[in-house]
C-alpha atoms as a PDB file:
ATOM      1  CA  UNK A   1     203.929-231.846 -86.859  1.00  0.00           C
ATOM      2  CA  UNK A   2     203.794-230.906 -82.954  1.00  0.00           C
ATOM      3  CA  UNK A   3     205.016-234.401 -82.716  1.00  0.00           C
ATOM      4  CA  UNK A   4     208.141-233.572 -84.835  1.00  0.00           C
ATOM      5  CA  UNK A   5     208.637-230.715 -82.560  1.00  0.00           C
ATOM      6  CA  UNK A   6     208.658-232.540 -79.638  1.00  0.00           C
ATOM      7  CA  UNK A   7     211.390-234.415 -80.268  1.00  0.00           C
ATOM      8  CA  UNK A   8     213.553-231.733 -81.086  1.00  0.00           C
ATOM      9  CA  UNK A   9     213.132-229.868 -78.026  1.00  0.00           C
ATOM     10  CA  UNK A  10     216.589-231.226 -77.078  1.00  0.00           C
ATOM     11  CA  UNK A  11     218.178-228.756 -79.859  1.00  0.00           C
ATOM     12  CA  UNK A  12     218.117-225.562 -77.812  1.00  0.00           C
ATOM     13  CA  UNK A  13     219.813-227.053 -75.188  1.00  0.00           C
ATOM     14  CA  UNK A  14     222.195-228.865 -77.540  1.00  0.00           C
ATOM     15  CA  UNK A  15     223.200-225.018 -79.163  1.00  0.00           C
ATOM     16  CA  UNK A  16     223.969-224.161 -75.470  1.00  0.00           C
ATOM     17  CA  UNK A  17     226.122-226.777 -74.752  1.00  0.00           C
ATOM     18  CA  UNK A  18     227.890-225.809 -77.930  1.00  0.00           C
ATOM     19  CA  UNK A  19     228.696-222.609 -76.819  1.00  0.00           C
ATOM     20  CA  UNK A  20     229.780-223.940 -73.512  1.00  0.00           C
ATOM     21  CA  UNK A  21     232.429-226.062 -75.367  1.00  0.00           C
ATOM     22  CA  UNK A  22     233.556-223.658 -77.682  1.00  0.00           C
ATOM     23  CA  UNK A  23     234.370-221.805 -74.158  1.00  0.00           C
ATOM     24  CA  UNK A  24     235.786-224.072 -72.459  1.00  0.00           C
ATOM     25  CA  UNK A  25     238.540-224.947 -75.878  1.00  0.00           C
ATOM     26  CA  UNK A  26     238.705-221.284 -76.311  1.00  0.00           C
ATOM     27  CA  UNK A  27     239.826-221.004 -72.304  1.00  0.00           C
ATOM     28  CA  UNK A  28     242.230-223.738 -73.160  1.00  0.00           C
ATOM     29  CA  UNK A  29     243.751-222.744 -76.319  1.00  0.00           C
ATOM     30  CA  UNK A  30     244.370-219.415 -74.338  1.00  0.00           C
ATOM     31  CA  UNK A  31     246.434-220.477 -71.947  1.00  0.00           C
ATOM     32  CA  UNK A  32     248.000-222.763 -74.300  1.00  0.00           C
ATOM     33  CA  UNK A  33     250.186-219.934 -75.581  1.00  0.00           C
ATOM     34  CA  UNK A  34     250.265-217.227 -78.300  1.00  0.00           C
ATOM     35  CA  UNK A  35     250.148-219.419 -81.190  1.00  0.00           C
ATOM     36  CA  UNK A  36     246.776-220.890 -80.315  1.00  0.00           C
ATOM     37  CA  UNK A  37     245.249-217.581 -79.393  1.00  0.00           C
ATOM     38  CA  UNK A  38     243.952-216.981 -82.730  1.00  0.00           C
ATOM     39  CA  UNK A  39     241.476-219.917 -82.755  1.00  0.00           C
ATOM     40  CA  UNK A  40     240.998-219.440 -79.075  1.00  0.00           C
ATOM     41  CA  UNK A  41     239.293-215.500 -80.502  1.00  0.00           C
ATOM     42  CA  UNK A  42     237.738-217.836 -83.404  1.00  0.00           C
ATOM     43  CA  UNK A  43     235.876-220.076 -80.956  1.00  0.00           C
ATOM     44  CA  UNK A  44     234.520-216.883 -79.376  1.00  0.00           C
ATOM     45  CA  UNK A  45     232.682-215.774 -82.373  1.00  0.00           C
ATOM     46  CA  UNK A  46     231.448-219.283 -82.855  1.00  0.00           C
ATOM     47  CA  UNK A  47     230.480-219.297 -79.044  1.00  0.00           C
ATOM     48  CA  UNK A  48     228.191-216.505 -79.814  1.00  0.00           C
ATOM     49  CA  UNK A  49     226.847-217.728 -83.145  1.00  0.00           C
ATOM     50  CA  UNK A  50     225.641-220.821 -80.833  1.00  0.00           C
ATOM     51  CA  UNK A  51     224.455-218.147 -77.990  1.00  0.00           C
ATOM     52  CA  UNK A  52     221.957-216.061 -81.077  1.00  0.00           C
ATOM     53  CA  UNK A  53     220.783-219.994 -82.525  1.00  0.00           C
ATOM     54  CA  UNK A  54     219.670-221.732 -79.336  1.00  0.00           C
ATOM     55  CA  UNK A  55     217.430-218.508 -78.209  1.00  0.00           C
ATOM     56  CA  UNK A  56     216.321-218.560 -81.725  1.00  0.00           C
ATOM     57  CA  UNK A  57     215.824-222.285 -81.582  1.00  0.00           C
ATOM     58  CA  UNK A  58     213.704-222.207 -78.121  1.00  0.00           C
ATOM     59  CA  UNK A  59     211.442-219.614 -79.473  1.00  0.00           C
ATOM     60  CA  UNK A  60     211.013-221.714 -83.021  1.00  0.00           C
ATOM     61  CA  UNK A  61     210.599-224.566 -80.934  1.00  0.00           C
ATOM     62  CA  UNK A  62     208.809-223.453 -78.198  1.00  0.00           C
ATOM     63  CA  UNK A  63     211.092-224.871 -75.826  1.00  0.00           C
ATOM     64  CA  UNK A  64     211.617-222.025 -73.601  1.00  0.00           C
ATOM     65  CA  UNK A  65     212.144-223.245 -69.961  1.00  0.00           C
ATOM     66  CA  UNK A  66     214.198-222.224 -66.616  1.00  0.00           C
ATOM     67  CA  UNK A  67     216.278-224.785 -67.184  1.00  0.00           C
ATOM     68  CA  UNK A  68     216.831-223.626 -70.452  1.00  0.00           C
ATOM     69  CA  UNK A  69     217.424-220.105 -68.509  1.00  0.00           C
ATOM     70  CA  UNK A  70     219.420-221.272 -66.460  1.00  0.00           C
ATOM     71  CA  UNK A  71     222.020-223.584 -68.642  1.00  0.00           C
ATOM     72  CA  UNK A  72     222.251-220.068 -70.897  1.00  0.00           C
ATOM     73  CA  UNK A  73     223.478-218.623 -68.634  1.00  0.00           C
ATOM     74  CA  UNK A  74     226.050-221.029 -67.429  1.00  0.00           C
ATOM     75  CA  UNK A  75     227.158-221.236 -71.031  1.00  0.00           C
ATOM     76  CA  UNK A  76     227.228-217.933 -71.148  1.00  0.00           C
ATOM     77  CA  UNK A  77     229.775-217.422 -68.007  1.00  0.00           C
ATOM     78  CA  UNK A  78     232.241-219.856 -69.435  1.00  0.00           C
ATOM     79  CA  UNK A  79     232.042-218.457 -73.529  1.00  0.00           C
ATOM     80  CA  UNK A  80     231.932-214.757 -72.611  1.00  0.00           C
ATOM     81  CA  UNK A  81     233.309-214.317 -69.446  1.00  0.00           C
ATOM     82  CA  UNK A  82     236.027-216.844 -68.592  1.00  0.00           C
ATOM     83  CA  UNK A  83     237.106-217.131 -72.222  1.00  0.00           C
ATOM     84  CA  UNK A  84     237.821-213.689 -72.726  1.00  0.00           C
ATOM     85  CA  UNK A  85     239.551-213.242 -69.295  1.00  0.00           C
ATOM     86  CA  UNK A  86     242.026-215.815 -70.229  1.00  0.00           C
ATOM     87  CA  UNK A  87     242.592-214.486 -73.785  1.00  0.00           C
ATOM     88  CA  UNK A  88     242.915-210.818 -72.332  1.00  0.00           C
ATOM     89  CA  UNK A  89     245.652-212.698 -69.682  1.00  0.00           C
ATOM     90  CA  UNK A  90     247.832-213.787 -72.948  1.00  0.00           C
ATOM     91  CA  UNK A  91     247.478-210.246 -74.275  1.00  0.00           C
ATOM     92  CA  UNK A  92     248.348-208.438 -70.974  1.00  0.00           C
ATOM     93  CA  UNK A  93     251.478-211.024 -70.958  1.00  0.00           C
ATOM     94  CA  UNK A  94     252.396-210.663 -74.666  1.00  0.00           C
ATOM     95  CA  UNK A  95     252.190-206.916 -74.151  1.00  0.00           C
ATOM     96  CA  UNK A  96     254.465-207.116 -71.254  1.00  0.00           C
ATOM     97  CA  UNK A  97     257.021-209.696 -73.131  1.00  0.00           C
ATOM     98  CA  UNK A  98     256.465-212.146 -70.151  1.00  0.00           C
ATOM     99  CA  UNK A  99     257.729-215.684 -70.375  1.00  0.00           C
ATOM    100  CA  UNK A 100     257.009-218.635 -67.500  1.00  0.00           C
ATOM    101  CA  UNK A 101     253.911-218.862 -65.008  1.00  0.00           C
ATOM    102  CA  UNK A 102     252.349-216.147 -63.362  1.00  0.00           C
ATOM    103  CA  UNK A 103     253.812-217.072 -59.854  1.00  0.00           C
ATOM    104  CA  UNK A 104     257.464-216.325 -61.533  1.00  0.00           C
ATOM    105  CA  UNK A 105     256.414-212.844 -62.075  1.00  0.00           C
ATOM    106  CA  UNK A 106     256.922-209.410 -60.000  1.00  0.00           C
ATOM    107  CA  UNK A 107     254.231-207.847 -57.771  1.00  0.00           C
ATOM    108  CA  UNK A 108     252.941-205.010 -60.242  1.00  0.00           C
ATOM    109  CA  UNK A 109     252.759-207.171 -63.427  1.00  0.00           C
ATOM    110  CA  UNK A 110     251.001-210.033 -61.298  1.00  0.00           C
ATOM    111  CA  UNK A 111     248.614-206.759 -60.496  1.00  0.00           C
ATOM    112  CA  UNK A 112     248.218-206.263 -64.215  1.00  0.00           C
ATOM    113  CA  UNK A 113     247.715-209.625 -65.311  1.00  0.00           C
ATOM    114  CA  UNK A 114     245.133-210.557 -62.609  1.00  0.00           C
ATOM    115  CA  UNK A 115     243.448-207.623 -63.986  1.00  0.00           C
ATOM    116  CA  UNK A 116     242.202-210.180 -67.185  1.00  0.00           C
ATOM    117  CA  UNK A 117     240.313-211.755 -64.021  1.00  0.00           C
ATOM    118  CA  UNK A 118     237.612-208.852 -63.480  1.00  0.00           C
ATOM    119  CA  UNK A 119     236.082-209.323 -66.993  1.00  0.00           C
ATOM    120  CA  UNK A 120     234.865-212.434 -65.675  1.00  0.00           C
ATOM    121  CA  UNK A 121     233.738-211.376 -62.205  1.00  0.00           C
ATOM    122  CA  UNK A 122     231.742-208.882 -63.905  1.00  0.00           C
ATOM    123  CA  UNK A 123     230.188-211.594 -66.994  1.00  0.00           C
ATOM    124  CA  UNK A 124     228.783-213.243 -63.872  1.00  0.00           C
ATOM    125  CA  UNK A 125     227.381-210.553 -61.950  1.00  0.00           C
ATOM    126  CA  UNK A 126     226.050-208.811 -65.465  1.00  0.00           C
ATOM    127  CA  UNK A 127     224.498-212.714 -66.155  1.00  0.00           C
ATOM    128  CA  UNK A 128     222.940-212.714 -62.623  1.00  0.00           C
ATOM    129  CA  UNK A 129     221.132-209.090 -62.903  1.00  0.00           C
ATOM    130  CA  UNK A 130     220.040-210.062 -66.095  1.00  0.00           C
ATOM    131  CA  UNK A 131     218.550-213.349 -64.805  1.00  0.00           C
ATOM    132  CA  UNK A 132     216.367-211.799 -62.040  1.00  0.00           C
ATOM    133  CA  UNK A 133     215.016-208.407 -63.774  1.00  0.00           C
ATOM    134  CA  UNK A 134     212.170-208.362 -65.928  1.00  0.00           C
ATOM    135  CA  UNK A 135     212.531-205.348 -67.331  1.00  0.00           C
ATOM    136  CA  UNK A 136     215.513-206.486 -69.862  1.00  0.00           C
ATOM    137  CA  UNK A 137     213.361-209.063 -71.781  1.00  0.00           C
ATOM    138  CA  UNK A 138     212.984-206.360 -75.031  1.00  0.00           C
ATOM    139  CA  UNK A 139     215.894-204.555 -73.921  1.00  0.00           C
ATOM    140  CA  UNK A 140     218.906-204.199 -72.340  1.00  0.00           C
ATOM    141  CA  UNK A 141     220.853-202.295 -69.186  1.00  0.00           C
ATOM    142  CA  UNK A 142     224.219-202.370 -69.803  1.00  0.00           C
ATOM    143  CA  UNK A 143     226.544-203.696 -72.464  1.00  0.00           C
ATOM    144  CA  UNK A 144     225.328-207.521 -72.991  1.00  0.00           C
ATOM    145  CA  UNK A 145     228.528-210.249 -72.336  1.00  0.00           C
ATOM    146  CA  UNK A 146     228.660-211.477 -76.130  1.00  0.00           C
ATOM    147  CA  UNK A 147     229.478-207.556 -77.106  1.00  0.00           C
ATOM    148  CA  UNK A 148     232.155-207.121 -74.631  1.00  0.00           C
ATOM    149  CA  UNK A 149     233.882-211.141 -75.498  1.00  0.00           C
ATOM    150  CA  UNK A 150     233.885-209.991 -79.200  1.00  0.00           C
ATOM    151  CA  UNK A 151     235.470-206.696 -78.377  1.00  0.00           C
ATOM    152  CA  UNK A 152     237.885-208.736 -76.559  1.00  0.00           C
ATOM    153  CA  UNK A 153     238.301-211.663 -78.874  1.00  0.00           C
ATOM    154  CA  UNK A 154     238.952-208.837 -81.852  1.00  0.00           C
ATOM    155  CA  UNK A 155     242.176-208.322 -80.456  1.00  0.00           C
ATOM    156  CA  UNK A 156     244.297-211.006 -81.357  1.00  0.00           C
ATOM    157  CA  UNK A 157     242.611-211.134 -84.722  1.00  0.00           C
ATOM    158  CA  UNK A 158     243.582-207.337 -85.580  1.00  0.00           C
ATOM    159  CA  UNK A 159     247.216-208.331 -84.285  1.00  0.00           C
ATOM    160  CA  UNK A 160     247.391-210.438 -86.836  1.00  0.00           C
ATOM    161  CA  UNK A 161     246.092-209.170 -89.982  1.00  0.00           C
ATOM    162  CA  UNK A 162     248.214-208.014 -92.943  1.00  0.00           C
ATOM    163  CA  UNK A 163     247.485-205.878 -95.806  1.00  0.00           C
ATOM    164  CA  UNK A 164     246.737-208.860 -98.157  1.00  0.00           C
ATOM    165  CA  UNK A 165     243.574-209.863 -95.526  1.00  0.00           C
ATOM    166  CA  UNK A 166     241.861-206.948 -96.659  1.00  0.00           C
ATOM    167  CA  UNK A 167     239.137-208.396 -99.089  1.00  0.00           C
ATOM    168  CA  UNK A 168     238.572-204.557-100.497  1.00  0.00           C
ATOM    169  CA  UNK A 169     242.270-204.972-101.337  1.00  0.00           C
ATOM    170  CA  UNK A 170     242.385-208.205-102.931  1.00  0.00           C
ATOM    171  CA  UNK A 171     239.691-206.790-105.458  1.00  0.00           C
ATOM    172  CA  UNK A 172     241.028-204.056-105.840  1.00  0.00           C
ATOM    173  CA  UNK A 173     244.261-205.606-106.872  1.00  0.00           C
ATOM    174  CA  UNK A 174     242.615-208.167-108.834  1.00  0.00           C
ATOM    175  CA  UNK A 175     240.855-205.399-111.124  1.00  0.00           C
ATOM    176  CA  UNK A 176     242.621-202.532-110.966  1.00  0.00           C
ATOM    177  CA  UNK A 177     245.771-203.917-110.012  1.00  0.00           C
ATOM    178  CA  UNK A 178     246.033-200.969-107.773  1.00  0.00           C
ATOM    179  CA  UNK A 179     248.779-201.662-104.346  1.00  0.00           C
ATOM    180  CA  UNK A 180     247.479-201.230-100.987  1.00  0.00           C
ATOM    181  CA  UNK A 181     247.384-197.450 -99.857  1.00  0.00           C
ATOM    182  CA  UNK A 182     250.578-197.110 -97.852  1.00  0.00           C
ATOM    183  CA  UNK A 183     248.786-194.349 -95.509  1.00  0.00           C
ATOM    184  CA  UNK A 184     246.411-197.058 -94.734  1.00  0.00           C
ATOM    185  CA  UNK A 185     249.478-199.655 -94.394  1.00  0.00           C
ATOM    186  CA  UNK A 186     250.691-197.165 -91.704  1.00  0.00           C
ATOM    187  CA  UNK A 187     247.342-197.029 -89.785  1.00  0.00           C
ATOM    188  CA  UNK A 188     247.109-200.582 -89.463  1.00  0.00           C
ATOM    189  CA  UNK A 189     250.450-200.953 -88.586  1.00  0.00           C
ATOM    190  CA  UNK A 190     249.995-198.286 -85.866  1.00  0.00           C
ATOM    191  CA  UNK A 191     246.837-200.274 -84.718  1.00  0.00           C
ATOM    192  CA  UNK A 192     248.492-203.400 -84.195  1.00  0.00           C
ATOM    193  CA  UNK A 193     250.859-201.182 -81.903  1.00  0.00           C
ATOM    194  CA  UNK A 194     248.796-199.291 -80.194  1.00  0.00           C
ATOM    195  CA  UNK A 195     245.909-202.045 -78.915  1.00  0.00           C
ATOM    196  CA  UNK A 196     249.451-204.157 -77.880  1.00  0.00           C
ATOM    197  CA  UNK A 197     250.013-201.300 -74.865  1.00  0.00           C
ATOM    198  CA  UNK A 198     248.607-202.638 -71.545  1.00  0.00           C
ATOM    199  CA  UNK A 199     248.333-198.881 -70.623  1.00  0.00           C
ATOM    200  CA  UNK A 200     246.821-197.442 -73.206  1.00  0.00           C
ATOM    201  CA  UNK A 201     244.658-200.280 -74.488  1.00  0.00           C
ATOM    202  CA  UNK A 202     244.078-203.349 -72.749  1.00  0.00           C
ATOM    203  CA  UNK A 203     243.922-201.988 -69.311  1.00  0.00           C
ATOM    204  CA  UNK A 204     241.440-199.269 -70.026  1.00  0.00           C
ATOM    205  CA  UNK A 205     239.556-201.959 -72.436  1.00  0.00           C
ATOM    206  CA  UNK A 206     239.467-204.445 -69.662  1.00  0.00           C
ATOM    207  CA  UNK A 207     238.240-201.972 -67.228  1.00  0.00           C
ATOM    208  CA  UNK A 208     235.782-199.396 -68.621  1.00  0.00           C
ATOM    209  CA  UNK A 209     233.832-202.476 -70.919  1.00  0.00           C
ATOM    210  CA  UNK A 210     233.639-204.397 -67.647  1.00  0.00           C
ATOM    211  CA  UNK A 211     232.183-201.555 -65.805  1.00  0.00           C
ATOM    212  CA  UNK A 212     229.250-201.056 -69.107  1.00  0.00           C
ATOM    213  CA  UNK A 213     228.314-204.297 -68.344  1.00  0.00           C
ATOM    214  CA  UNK A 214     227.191-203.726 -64.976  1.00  0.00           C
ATOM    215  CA  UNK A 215     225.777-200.604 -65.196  1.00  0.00           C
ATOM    216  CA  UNK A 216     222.548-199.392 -66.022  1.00  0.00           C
ATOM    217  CA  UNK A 217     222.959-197.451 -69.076  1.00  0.00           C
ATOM    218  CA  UNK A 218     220.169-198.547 -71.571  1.00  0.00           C
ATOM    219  CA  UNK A 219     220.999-200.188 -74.224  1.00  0.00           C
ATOM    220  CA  UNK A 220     219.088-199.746 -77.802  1.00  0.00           C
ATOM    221  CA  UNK A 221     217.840-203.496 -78.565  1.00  0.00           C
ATOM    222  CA  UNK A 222     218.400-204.945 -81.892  1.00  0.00           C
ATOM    223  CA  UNK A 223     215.020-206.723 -81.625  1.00  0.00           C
ATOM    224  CA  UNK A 224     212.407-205.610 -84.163  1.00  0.00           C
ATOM    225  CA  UNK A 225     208.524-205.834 -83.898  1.00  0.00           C
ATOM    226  CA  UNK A 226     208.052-205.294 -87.703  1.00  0.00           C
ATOM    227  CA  UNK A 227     210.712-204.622 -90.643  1.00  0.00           C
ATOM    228  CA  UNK A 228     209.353-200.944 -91.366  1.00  0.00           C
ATOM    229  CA  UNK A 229     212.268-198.770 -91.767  1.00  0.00           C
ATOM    230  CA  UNK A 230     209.706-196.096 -90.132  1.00  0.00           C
ATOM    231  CA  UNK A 231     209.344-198.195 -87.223  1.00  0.00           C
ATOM    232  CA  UNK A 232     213.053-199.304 -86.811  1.00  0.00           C
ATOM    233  CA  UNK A 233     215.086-196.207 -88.128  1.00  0.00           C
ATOM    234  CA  UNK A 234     218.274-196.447 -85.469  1.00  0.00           C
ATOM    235  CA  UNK A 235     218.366-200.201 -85.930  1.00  0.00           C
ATOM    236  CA  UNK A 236     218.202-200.151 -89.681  1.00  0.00           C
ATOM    237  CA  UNK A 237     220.640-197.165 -89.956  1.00  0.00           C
ATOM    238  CA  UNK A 238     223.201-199.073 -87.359  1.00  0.00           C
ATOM    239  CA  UNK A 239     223.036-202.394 -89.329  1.00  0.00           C
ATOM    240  CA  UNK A 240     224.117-200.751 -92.238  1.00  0.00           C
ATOM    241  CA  UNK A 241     226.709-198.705 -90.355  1.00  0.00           C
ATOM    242  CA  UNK A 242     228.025-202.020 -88.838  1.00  0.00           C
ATOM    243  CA  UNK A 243     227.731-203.669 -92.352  1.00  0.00           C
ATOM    244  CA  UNK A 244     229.691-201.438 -94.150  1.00  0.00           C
ATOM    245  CA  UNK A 245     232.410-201.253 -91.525  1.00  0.00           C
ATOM    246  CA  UNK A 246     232.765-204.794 -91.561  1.00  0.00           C
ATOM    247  CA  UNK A 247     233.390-204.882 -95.638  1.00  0.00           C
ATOM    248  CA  UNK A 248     235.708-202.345 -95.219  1.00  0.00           C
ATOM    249  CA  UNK A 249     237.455-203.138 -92.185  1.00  0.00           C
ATOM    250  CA  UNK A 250     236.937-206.687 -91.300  1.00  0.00           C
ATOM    251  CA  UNK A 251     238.158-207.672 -87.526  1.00  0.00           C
ATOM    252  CA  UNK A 252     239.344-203.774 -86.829  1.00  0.00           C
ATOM    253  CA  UNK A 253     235.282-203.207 -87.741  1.00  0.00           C
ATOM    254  CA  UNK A 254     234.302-205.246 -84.575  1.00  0.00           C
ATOM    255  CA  UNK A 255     235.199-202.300 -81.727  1.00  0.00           C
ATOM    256  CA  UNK A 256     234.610-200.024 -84.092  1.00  0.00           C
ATOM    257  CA  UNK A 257     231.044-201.046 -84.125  1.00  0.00           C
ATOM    258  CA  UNK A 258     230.557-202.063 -79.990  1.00  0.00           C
ATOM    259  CA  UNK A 259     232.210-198.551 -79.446  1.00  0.00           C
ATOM    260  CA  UNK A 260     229.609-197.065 -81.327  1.00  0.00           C
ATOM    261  CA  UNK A 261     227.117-199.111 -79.842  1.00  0.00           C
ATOM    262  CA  UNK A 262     227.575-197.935 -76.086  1.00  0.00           C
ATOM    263  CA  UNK A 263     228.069-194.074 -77.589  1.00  0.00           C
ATOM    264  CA  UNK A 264     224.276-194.091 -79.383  1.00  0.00           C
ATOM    265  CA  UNK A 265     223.007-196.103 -76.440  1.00  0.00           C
ATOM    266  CA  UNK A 266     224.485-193.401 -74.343  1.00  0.00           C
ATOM    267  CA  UNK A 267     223.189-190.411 -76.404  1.00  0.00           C
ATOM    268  CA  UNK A 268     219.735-191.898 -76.930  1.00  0.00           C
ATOM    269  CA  UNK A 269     219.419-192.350 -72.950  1.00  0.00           C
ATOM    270  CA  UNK A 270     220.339-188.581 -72.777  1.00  0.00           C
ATOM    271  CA  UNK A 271     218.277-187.638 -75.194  1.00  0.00           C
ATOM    272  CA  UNK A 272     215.325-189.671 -73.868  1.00  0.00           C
ATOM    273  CA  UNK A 273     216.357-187.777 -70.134  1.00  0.00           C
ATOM    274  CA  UNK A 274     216.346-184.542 -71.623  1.00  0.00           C
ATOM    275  CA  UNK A 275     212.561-184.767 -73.300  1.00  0.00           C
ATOM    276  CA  UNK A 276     211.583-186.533 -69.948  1.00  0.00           C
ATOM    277  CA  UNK A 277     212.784-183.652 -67.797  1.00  0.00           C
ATOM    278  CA  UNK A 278     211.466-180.872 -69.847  1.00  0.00           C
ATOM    279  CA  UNK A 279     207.576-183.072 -69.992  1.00  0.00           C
ATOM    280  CA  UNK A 280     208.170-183.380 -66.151  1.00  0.00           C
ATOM    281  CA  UNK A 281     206.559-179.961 -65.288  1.00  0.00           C
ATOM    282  CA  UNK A 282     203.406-180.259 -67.419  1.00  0.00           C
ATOM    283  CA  UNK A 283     202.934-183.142 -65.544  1.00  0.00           C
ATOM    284  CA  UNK A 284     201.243-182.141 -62.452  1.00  0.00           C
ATOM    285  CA  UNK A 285     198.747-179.451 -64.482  1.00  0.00           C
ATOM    286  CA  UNK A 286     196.169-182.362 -64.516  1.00  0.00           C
END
């Protein structure tokens, strides 16, 4: 047996690699134009299907290494930080109703475009912190790269959805023949506008995500010990949450679900603050 699982040590580092390419065609298809964005946001998702296997892999394997560590992380720069920079370009330029190459372009929509840029700049230096401190093996500071490429690769995906996409709808339909809700026609409709708007969306998306993944907000880990609700009640409870939006809301369920991420994150930290600074004085009695 240990024999068998020597010679499949390679895997892991095979998975990596995987992600790495599904980066690199994803960066590709990007700046191929607006047609190919689509599959450049699908190749995202896959990108971090490959990113969850080959740590799974190494650990099943036990072919945990630093070059291992390393090559991650490399993968990781191209799939979730160079990937979603250039699909975030094509959205700032769609947005803006831009034709021709970015050198043909005025000052202040170069500014905005370049803009797509930082989300990488700040993949690497979130992938470098995370390299050299110990203290994020069960846990996390700041929002991890994968989150913030999926909230980024959502985009296009929402943008292109239709009422008929809506699996609740289609059986619905099919047994009740009963038409989509035109209120919820309207919201989607408005969606689709609204995360179009450099100004409102995009920008402030690009920005304020970039910025969680350098800080040092804790982040709740999805990691379990054991699988006793008791033991795991916020993880449990958020699955579900994230479950159920994702059956009812598909692609608009993935911010929806990394928003609410950050915002428990955030409230747990203050929560944990709070009970720390009210223990603090009882501290010094011994």
């Amino acid at each position: 047996m240990s024999g068998i699982i020597s010679k499949l040590k390679f895997v892991p580092s095979l998975l990596t690699c995987s992600s790495a390419f599904c980066g690199v065609l994803a960066t590709i298809l990007a700046t191929d134009g607006e047609k190919s964005l689509i599959y450049a946001s699908y190749l995202v998702f896959i990108a971090c299907i490959f990113d969850f296997s080959d740590g799974f892999a190494a650990r099943l394997l036990h072919a945990q290494s630093e070059l291992g560590k390393q090559l991650d992380s490399l993968a990781d720069a191209i799939s979730f930080g160079v990937a979603p920079s250039a699909i975030m370009y094509q959205l700032l330029k769609q947005s803006l109703r831009l034709k021709g190459s970015l050198t043909s372009f005025e000052g202040w929509q170069i500014a905005i475009l370049i803009c797509a840029i930082i989300i990488a700049i700040f993949s690497i230096l979130r992938l470098a912190k995370f390299n050299i401190d110990d203290e994020q093996k069960h846990s996390f500071k700041g929002l991890a790269t994968p989150a913030n490429a999926m909230l980024v690769a959502s985009i296009p995906l929402i943008n292109a959805m239709t009422p008929d996409d809506f699996w609740i709808y289609s059986i619905a339909h099919a047994l009740f023949n009963a038409d989509f809700p035109f209120t919820l026609m309207v919201a989607l409709i408005g969606l689709q506008v609204f995360v179009l708007c450099e100004w409102l969306v995009l920008l402030p998306i690009t920005l304020i995500f970039s910025t969680l993944m350098i800080s040092n907000l804790p982040m709740f880990s999805l990691k379990m010990k054991t699988y006793k609700y008791k033991d795991n009640k916020l993880v449990f409870n958020f699955l579900i949450f994230a479950v159920i939006m994702i059956i009812c809301l598909q692609w608009i369920a993935v911010p929806i679900i990394i928003s609410a991420y950050v915002w428990v994150s955030f409230f747990k930290w203050l929560g944990n603050r709070r009970k720390s600074e009210k223990l603090a004085p009882h501290q010094y009695r011994f």
